[in-house]
Protein backbone atom coordinates (compact mmCIF):
# COMPACT_ATOMS: atom_id res chain seq x y z
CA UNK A 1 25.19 -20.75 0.87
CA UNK A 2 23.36 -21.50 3.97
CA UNK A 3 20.02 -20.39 3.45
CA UNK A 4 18.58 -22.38 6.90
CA UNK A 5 19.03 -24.72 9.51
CA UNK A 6 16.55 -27.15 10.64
CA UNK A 7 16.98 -30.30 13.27
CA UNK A 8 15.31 -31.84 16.43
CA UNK A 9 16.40 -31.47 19.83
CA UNK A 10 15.00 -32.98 23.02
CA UNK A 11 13.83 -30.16 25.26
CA UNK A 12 15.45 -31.61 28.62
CA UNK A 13 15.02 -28.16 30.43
CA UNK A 14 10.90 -29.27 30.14
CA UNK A 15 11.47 -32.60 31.39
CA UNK A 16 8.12 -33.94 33.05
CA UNK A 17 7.34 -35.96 36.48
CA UNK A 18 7.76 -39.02 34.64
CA UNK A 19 11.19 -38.14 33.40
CA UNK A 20 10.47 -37.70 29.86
CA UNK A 21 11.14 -34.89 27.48
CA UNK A 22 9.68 -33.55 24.87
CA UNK A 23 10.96 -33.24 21.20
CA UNK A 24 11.62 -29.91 19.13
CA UNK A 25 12.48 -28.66 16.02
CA UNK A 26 14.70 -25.56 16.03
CA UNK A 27 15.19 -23.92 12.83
CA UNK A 28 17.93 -20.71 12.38
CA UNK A 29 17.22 -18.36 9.84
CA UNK A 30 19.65 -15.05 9.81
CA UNK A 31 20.60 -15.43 13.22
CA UNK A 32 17.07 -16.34 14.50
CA UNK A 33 15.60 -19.51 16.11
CA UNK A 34 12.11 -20.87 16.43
CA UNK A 35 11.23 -23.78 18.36
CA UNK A 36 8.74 -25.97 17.05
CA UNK A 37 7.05 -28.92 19.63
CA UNK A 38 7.04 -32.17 17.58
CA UNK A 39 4.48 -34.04 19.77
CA UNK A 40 6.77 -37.21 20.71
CA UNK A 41 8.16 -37.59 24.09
CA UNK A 42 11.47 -39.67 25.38
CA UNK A 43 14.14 -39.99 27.86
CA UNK A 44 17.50 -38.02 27.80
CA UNK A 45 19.85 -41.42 28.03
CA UNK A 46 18.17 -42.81 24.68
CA UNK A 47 18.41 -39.43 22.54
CA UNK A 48 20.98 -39.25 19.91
CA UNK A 49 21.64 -35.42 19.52
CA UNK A 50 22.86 -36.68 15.73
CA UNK A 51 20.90 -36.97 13.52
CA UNK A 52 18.33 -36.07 16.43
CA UNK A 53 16.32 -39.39 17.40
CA UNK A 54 16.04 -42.05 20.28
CA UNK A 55 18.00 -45.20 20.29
CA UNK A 56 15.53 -46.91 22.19
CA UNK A 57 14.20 -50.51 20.76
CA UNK A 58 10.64 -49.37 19.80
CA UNK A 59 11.21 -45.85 19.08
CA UNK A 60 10.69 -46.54 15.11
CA UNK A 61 7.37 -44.35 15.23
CA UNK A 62 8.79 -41.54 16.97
CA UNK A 63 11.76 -41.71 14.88
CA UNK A 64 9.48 -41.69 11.76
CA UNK A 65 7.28 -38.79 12.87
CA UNK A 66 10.42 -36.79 13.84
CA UNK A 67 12.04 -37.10 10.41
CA UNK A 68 8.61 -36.11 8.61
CA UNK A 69 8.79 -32.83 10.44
CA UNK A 70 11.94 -32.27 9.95
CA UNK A 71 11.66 -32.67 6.06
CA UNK A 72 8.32 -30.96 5.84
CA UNK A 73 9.71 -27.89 7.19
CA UNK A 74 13.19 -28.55 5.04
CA UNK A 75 10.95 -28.66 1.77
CA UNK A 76 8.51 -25.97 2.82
CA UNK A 77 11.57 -23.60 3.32
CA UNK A 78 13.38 -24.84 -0.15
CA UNK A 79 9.89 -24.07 -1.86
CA UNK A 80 10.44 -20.44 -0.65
CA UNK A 81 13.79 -20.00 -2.04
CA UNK A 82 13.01 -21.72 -5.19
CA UNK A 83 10.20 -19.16 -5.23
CA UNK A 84 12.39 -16.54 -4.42
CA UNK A 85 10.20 -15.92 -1.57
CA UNK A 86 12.06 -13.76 1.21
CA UNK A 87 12.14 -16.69 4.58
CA UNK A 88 11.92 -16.36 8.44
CA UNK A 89 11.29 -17.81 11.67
CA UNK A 90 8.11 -15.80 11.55
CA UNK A 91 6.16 -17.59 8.36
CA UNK A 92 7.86 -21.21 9.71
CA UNK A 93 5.89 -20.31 13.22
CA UNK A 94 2.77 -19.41 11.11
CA UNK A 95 2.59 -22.56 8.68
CA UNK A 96 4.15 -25.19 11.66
CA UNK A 97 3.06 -23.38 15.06
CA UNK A 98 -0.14 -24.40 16.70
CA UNK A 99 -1.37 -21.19 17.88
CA UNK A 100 -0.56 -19.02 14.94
CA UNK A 101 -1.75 -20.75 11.97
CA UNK A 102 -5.30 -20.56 11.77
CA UNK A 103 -5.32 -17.05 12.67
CA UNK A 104 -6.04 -14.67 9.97
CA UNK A 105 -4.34 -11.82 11.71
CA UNK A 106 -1.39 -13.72 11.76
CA UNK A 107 -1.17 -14.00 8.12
CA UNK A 108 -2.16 -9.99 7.92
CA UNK A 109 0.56 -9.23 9.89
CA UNK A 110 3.26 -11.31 8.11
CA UNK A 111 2.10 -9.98 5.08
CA UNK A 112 2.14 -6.71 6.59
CA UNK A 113 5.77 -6.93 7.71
CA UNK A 114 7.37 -8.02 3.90
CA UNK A 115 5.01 -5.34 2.14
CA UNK A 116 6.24 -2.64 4.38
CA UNK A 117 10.05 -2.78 2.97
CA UNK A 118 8.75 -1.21 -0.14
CA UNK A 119 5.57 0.73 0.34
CA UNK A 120 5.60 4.66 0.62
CA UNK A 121 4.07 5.87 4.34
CA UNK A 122 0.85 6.89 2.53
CA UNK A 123 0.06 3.49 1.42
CA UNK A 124 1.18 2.13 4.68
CA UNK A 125 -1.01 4.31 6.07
CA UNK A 126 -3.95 2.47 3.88
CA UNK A 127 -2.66 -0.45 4.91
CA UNK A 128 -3.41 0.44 8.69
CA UNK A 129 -7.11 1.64 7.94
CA UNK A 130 -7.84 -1.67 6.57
CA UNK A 131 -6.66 -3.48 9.56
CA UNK A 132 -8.61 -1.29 11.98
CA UNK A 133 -11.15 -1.97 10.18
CA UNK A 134 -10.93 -5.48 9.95
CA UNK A 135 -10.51 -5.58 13.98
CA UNK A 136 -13.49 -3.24 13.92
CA UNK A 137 -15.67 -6.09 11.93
CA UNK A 138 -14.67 -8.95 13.34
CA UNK A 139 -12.00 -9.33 16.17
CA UNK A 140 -11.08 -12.45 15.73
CA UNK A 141 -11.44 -14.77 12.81
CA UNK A 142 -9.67 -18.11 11.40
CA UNK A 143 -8.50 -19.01 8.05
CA UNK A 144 -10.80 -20.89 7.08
CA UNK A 145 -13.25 -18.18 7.90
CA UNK A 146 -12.18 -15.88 5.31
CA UNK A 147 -13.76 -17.10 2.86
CA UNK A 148 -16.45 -15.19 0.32
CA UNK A 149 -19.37 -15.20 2.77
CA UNK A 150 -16.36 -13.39 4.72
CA UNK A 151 -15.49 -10.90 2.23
CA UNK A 152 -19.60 -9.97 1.28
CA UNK A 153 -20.27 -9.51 5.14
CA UNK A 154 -17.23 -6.91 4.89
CA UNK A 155 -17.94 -5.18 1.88
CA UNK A 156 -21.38 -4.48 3.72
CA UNK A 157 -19.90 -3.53 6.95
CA UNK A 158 -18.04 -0.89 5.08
CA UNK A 159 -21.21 0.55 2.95
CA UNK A 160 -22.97 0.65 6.43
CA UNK A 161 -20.10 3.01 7.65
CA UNK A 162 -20.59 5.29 4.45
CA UNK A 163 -18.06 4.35 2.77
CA UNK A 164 -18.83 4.46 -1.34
CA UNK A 165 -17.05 2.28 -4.19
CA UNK A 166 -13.65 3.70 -4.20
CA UNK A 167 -13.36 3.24 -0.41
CA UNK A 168 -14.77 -0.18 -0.87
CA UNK A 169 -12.45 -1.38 -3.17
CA UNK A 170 -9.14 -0.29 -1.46
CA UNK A 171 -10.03 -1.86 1.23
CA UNK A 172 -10.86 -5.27 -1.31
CA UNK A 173 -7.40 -4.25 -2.90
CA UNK A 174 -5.53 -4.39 0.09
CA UNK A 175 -7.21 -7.42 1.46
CA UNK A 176 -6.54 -9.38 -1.86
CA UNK A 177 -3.24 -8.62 -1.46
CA UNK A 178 -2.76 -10.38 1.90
CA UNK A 179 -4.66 -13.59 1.18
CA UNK A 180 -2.29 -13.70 -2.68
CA UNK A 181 0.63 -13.53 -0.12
CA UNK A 182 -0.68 -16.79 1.97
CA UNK A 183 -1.76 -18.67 -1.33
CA UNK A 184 2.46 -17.65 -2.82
CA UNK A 185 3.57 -19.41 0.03
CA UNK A 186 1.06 -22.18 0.49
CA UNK A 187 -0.26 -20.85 3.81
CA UNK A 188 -4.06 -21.31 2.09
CA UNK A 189 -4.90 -23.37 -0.38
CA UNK A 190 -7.17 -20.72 -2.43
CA UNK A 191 -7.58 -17.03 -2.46
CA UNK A 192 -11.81 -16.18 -1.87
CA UNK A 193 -11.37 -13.28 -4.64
CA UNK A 194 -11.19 -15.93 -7.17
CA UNK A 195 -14.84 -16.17 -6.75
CA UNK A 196 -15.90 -12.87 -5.57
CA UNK A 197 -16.38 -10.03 -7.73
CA UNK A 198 -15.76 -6.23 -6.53
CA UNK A 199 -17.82 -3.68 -7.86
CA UNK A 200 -16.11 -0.78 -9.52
CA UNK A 201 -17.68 1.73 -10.97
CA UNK A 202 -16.13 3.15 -14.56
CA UNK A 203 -13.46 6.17 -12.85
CA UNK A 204 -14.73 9.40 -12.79
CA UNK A 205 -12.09 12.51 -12.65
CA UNK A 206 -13.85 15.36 -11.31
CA UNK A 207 -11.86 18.90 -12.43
CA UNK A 208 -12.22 22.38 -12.22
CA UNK A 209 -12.66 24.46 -14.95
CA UNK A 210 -10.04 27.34 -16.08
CA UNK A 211 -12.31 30.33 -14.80
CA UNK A 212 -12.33 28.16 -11.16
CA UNK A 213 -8.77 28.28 -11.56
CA UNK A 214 -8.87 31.62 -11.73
CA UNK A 215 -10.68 32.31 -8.88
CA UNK A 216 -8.60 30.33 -6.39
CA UNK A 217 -5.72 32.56 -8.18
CA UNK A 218 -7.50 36.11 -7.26
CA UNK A 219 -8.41 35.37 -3.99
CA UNK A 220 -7.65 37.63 -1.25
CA UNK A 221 -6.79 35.84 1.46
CA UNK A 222 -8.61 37.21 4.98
CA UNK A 223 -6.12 38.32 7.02
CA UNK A 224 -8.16 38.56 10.36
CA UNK A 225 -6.74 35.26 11.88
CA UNK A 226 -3.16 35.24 11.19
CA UNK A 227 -2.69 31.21 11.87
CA UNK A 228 -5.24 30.00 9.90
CA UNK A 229 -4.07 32.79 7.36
CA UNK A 230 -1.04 31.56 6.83
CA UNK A 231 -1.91 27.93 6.34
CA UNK A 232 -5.34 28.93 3.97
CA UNK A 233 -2.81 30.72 2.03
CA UNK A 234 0.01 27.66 1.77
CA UNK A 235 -2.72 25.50 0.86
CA UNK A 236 -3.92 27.60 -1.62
CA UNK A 237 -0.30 27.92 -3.06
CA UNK A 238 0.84 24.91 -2.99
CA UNK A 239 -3.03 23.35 -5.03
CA UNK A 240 -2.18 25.78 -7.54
CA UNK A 241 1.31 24.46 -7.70
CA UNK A 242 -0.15 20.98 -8.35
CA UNK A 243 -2.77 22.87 -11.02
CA UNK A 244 0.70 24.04 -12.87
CA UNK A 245 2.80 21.10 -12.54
CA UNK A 246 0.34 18.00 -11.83
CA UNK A 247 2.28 16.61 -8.88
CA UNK A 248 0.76 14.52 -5.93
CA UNK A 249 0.47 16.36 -2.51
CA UNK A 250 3.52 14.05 -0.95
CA UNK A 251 5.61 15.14 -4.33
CA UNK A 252 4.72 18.43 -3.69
CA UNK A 253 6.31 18.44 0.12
CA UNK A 254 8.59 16.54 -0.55
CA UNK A 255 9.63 18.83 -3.27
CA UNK A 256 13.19 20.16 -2.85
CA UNK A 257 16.07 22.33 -4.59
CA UNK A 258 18.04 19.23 -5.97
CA UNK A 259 14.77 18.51 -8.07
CA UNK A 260 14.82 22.20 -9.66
CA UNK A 261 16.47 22.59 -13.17
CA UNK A 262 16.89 25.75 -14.62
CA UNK A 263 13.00 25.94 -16.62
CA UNK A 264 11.96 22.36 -15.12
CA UNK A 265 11.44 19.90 -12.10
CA UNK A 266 13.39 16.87 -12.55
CA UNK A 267 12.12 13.56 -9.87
CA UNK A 268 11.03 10.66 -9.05
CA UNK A 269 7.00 10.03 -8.34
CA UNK A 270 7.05 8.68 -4.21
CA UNK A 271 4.06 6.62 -5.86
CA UNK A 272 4.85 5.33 -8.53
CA UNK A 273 8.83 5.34 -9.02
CA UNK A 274 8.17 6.65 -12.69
CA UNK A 275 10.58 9.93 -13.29
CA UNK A 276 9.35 12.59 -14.40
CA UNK A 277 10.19 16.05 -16.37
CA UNK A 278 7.83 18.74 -16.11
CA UNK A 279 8.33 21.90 -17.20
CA UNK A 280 8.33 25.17 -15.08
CA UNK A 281 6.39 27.68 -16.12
CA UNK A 282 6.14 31.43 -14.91
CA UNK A 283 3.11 31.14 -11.96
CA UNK A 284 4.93 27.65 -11.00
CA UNK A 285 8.60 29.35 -10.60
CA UNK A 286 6.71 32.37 -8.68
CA UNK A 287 5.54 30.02 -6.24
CA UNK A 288 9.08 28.55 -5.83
CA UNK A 289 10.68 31.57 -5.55
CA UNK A 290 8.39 32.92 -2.77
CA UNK A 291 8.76 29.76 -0.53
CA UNK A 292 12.52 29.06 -1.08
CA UNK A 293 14.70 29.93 1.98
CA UNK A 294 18.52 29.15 2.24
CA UNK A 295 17.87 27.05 5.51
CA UNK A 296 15.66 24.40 4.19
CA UNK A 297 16.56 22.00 2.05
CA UNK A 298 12.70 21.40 0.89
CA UNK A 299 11.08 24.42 -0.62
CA UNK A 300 7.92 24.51 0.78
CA UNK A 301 7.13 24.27 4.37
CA UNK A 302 5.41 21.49 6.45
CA UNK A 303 2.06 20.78 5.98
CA UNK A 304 -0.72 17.49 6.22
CA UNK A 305 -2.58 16.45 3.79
CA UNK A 306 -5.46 16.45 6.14
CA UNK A 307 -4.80 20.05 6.90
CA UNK A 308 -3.99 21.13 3.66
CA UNK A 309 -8.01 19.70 3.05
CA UNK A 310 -9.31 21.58 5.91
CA UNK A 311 -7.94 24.83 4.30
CA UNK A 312 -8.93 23.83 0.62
CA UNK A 313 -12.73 23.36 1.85
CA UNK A 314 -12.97 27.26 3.33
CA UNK A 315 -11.07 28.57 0.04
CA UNK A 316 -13.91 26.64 -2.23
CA UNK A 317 -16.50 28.30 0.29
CA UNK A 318 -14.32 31.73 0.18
CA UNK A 319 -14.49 31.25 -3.82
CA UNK A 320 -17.92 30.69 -4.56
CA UNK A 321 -17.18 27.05 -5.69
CA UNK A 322 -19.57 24.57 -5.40
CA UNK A 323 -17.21 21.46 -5.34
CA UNK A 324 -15.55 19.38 -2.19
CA UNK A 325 -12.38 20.75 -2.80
CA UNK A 326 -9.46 18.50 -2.13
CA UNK A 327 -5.89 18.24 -2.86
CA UNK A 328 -5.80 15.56 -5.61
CA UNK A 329 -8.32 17.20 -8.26
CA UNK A 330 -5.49 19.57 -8.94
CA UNK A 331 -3.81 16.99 -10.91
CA UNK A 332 -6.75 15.95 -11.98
CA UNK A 333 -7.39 19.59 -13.27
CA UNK A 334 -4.10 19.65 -14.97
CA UNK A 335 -4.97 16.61 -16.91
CA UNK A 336 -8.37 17.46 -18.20
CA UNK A 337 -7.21 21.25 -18.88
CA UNK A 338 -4.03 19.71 -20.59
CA UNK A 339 -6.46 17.46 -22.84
CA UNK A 340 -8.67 20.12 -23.31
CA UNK A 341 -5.95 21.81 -24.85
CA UNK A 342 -5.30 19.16 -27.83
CA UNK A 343 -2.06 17.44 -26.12
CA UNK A 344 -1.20 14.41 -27.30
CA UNK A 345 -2.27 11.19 -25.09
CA UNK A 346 1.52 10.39 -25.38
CA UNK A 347 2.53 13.58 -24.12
CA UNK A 348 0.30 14.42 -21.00
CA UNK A 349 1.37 10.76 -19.84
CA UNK A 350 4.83 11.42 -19.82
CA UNK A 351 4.09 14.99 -17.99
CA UNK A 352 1.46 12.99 -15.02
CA UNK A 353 3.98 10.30 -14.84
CA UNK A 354 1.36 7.99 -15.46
CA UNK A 355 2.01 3.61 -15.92
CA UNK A 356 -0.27 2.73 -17.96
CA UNK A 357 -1.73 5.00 -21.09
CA UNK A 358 -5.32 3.90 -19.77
CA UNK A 359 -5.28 5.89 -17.04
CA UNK A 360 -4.78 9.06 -19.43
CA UNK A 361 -6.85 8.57 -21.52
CA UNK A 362 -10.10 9.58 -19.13
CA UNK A 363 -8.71 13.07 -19.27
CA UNK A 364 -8.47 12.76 -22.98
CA UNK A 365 -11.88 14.13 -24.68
CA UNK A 366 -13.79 13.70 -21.77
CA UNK A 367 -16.24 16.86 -21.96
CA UNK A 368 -18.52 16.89 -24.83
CA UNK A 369 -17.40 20.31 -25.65
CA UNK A 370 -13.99 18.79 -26.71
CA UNK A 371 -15.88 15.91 -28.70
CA UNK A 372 -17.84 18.71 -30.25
CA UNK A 373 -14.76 20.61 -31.46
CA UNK A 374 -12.81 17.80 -32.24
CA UNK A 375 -15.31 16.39 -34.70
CA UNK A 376 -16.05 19.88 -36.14
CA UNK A 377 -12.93 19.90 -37.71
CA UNK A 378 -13.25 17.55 -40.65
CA UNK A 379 -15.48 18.83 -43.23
CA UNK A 380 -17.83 15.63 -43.65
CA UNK A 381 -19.31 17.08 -40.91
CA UNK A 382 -20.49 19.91 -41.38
């Protein structure tokens, strides 16, 4: 199988005033070319199209330093398959060009274009913030600029724009990722976050309580702008849905009839890939029953995320809540009321779809009214 195809050319469509031309490499990958300058120059009547060097007498240094080329982009290339690292004229111009190589953005892009393939929108969407913010910091920067001084003078910018821990890191997470993808393919030599630290704090899930709950459940929803009516109510619906059935916000909308079983939602998390099988209970099959139409293959209409906050802030104001109401502490509501409840670590993270058993376990026990009760029932302690 022909994975690539590197050799040298002389470029006698740039010949110069003293009727020389200059050598390049061209290498083919899936129906693409590059063109790579060498540096050597030579006349058209002593090039030998194959193998690709001059027949002059004295040419045994150009010769030399075109075959080195050749072969260091061969191996580089080889190294990527070996690797099974996905190749293309794009990361040959980045390690080999002269203008692209030293340029971080260059790398952020490349990286950028692979990651893409399999990320959902929302994290490309992540992805995007970082590199505006990146620009925003510093408009222009080298490789060998990035290094930790780099990464500290970011982490700072950030903070300055208000941005706390969990902002922080994403933006740490996402940048890691990048530089790992230049060190994989041996576009850097070291990745800075070997010697940087990010601070994290220990997660914190904040949750509503049950009689919260309720309130969001009972509220009447003023009907004296129909527009924003209509959306405060959809909002509210669909965080409630989330309370029953501890679904993210683009699982939610993205929700549709092929995913309802008689009694249960059967899919596949857009973050995660994990399936999951939660079961539909009475308020949850309400709600799908009042926003199921025959002429939509989704149940519940379009709505952002961003507008589905809006509306969530003026129901916790409508509500009496004193909490910055947003989408995601719905799951995080079903998970701590789930705990709360004496479900099994086990169970709850087959329900949330969770990867790892860690991340379920800061909903387990995590009031110390549930410690309280949970130790209360063995008799040595009382």
């Amino acid at each position: 199988m022909a994975y690539f195809n590197v050799k040298a050319i002389l470029r006698t469509d740039k010949k110069r005033k003293d009727n020389l031309c200059p050598v390049y490499i061209v290498v083919s990958i899936k129906g693409k070319k590059i063109k790579i300058p060498v540096g050597v120059n030579g006349s058209a009547e002593e090039w030998i199209s194959k193998p690709g060097i001059f027949a002059e007498i004295g040419s045994g240094i150009r010769n030399t330093i075109i075959n080195k080329k050749v072969a260091a982009i061969e191996e580089f290339l080889w190294q990527q398959v070996v690797a099974d690292n996905e190749i293309s004229t794009d990361i040959v111009r980045f390690h080999f060009g002269k203008t692209a190589k030293s340029d971080f953005y260059s790398l952020l892009d490349e990286c950028y274009k692979a990651q893409f393939r399999i990320l959902t929108d929302t994290t490309k969407k992540h992805y995007l913030l970082v590199r505006r913010r990146l620009l925003e910091f510093q408009g222009q920067v080298g490789l060998h600029k990035v290094n930790q001084d780099f990464l500290l003078r970011f982490e700072l910018f950030l903070r300055s724009k208000g941005i706390g821990d969990g902002g922080v890191s994403t933006h740490h997470k996402v940048l890691r990722v990048v530089l790992n993808y230049g060190l994989k393919r041996k576009i850097i030599r070291e990745n800075p976050y070997a010697y940087f630290k990010v601070k994290r704090d220990a997660p914190r899930h904040l949750t509503l309580s049950e009689n919260q709950i309720r309130l969001i459940q009972a509220l009447e929803i003023p009907l004296d702008d129909y527009k924003h009516s209509k959306g405060l109510e959809l909002a509210r619906d669909l965080f409630l849905f989330s309370c029953y059935t501890a679904l993210r916000f683009s699982d939610v909308t993205g929700l549709s009839k092929s995913h309802v079983q008689p009694g249960f939602l059967f899919l596949c998390q857009g973050k995660t890939g994990i399936s999951v099988q939660v079961p539909l209970l009475e308020k949850a099959t309400t709600i799908i029953t009042k926003y199921s139409i025959p002429e939509r293959d989704t149940i519940f209409p379009y709505i952002s995320n961003q507008g589905a906050n809006r509306h969530l802030k003026r129901i916790a104001h409508l509500c009496g809540i004193d909490i910055k109401l947003h989408f995601h502490l719905s799951r995080h509501s079903f998970g701590s009321i789930m705990a709360g409840t004496g479900m099994d670590a086990y169970s709850l993270s087959r329900l949330m779809g969770h990867g790892n058993i860690k991340t379920t376990m800061l909903y387990v026990n995590n009031t110390l009214g549930n410690v309280r009760e949970q130790m209360g029932r063995s008799p040595i302690f009382k």
